[in-house]
C-alpha atoms as a PDB file:
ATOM      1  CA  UNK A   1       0.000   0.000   0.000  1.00  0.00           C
ATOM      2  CA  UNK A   2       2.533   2.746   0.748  1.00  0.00           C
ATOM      3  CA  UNK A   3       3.892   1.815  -2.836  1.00  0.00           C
ATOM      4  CA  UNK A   4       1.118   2.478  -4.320  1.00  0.00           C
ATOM      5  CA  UNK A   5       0.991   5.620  -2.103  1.00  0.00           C
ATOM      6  CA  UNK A   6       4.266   6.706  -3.036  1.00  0.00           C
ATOM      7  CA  UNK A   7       3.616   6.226  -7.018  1.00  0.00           C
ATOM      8  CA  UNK A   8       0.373   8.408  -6.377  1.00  0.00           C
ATOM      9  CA  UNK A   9       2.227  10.996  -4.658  1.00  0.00           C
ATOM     10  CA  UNK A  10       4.851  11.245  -6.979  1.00  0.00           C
ATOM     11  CA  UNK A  11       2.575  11.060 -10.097  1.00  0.00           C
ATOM     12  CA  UNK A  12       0.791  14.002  -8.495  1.00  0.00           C
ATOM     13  CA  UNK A  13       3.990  16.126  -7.713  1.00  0.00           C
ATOM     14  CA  UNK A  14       5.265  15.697 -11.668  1.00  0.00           C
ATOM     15  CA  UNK A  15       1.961  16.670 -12.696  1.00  0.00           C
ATOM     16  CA  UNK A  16       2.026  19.450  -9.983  1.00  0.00           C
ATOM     17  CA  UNK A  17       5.454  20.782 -11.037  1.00  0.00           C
ATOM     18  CA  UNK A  18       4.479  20.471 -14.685  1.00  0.00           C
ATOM     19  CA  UNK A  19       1.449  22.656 -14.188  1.00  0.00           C
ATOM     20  CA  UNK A  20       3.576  25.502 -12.252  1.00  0.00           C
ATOM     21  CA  UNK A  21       5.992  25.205 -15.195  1.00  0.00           C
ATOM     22  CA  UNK A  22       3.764  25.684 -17.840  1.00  0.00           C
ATOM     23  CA  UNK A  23       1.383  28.294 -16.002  1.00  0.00           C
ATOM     24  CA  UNK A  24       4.884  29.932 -15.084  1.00  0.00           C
ATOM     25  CA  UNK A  25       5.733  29.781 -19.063  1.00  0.00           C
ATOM     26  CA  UNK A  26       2.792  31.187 -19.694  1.00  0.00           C
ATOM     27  CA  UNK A  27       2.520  33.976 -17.729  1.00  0.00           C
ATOM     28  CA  UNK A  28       5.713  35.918 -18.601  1.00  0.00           C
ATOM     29  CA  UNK A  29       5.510  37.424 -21.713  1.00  0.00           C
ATOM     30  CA  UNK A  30       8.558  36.909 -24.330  1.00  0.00           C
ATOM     31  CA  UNK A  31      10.676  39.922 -24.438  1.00  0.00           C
ATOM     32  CA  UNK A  32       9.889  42.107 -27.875  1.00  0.00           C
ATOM     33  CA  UNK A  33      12.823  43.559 -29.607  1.00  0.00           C
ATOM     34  CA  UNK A  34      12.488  47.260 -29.800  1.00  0.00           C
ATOM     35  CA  UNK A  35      12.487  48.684 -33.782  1.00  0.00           C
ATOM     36  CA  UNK A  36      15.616  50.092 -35.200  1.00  0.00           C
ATOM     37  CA  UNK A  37      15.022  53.812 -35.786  1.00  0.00           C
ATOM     38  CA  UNK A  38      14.314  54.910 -38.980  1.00  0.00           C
ATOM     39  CA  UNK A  39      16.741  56.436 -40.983  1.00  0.00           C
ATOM     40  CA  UNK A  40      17.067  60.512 -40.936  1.00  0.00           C
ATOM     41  CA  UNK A  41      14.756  62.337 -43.566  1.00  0.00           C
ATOM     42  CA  UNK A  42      17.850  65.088 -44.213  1.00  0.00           C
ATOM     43  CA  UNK A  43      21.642  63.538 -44.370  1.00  0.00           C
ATOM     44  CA  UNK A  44      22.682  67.236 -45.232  1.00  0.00           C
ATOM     45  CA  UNK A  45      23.215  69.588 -42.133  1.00  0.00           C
ATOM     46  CA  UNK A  46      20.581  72.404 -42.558  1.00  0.00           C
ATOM     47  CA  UNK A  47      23.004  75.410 -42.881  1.00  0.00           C
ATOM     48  CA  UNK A  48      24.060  73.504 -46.554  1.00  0.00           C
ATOM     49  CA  UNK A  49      20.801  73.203 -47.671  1.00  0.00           C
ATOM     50  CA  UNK A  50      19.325  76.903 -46.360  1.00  0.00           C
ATOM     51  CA  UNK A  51      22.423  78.321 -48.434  1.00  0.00           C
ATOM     52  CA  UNK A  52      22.146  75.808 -51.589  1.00  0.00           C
ATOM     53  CA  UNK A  53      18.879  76.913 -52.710  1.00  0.00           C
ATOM     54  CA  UNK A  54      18.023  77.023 -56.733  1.00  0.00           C
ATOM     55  CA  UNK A  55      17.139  80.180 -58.318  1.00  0.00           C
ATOM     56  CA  UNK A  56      14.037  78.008 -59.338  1.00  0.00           C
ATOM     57  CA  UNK A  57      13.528  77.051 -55.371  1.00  0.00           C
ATOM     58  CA  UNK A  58      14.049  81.466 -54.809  1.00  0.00           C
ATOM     59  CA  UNK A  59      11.625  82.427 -57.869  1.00  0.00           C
ATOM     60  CA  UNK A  60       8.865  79.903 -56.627  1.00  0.00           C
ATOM     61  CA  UNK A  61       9.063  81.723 -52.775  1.00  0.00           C
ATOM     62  CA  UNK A  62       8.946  85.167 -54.665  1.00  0.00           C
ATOM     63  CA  UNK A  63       5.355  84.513 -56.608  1.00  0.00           C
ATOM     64  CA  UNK A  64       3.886  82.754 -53.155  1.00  0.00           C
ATOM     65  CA  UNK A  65       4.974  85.910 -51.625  1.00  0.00           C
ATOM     66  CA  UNK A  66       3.808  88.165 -54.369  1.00  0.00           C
ATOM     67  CA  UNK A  67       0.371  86.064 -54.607  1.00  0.00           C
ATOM     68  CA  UNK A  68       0.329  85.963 -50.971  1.00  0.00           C
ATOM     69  CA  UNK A  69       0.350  90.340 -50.654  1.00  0.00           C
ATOM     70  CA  UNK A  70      -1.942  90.834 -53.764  1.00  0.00           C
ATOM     71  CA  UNK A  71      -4.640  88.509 -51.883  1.00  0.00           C
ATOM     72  CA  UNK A  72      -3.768  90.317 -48.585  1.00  0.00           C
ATOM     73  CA  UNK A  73      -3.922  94.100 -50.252  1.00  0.00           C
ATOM     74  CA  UNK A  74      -7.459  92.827 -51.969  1.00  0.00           C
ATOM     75  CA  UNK A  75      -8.952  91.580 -48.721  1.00  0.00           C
ATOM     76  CA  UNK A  76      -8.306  95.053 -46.918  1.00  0.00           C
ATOM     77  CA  UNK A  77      -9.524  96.603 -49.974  1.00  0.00           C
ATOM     78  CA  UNK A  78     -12.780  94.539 -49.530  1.00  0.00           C
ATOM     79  CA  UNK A  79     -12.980  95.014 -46.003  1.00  0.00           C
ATOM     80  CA  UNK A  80     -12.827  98.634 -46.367  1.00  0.00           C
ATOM     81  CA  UNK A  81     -15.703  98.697 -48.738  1.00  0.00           C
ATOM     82  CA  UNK A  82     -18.081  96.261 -46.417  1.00  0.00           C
ATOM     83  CA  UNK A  83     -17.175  98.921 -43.188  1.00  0.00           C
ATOM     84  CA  UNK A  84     -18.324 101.862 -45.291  1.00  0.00           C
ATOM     85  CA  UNK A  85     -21.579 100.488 -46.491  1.00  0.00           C
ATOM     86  CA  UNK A  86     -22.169  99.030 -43.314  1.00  0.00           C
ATOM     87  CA  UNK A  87     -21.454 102.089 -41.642  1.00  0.00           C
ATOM     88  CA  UNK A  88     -24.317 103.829 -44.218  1.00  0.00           C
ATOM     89  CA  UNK A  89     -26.901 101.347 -43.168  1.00  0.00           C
ATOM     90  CA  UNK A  90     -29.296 102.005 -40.320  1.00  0.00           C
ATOM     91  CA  UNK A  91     -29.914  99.622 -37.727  1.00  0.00           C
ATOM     92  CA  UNK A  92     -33.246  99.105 -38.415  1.00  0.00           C
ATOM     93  CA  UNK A  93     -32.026  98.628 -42.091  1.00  0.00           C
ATOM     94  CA  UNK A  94     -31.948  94.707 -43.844  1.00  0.00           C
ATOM     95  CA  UNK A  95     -28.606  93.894 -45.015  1.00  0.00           C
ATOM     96  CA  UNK A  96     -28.993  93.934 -48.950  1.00  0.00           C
ATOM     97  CA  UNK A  97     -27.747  90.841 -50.660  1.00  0.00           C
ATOM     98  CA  UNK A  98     -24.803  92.962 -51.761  1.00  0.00           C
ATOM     99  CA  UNK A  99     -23.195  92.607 -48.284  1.00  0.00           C
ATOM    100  CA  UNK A 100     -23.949  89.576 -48.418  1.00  0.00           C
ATOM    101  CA  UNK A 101     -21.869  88.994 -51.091  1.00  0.00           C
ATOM    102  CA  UNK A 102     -19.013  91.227 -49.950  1.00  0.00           C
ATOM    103  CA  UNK A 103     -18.840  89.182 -47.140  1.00  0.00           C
ATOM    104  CA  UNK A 104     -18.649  86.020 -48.916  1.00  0.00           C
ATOM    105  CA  UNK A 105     -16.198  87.621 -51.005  1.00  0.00           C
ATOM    106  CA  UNK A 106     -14.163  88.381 -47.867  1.00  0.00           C
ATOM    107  CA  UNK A 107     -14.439  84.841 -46.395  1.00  0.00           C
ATOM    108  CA  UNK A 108     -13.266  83.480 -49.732  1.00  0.00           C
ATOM    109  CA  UNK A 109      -9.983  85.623 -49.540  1.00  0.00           C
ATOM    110  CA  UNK A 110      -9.456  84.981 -46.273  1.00  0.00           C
ATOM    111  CA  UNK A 111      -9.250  80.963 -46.871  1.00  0.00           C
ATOM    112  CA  UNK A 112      -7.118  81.759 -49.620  1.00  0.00           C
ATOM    113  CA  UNK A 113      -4.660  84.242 -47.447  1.00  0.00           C
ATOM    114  CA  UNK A 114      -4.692  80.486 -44.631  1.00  0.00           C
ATOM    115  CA  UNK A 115      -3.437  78.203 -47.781  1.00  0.00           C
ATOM    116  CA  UNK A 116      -1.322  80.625 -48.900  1.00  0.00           C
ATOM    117  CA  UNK A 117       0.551  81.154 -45.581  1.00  0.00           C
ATOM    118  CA  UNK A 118       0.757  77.424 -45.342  1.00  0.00           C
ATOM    119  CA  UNK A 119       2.767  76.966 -48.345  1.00  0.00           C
END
């Protein structure tokens, strides 16, 4: 009987350890690798590339600018206009459909002032 006792214990203490070993296994995750950082966008130090620029690169930076003050001249232009007919108008007065469209016409220059400046 204690044989038999003995193979019992033992058969339960393998299976025991075996279940610690593989819930232990389990429960750590594997270590992850990190990613190798990507590779620099530039290779050329800034200071090079500021002073290299084309005369095509200079010319293209000249119109945005040039675009960029005729929109900006035309929107205080337009603005101007819209205060003084506003300023003619009563306040009991509709706004005519001609504001309207002033204002529309400001709000259009404005957007194109935003995408200007953001090229």
């Amino acid at each position: 009987m204690s044989n038999l006792r003995r193979q019992f214990l033992w058969c339960a203490g393998a299976v025991f350890a075996a279940g610690i070993c593989g819930i232990r296994s389990s429960a750590f995750p594997q270590s992850r690798k990190m990613p190798s950082p990507p590779e620099p966008a530039e290779s050329e130090p800034h200071a090079a590339s500021s002073t290299g620029r084309t005369a095509s690169q200079r010319a293209l930076l000249q119109q945005h600018e040039r675009e960029f003050r005729e929109s900006l001249a035309s929107l205080c232009e337009r603005v101007n206009e819209l205060r003084a007919e506003v300023a003619e108008l009563h306040s009991s007065d509709i706004f005519s459909i001609k504001i309207y469209k002033q204002s529309s016409e400001i709000e259009r220059l404005a957007k194109q002032l935003k995408n200007l400046a953001k090229s």
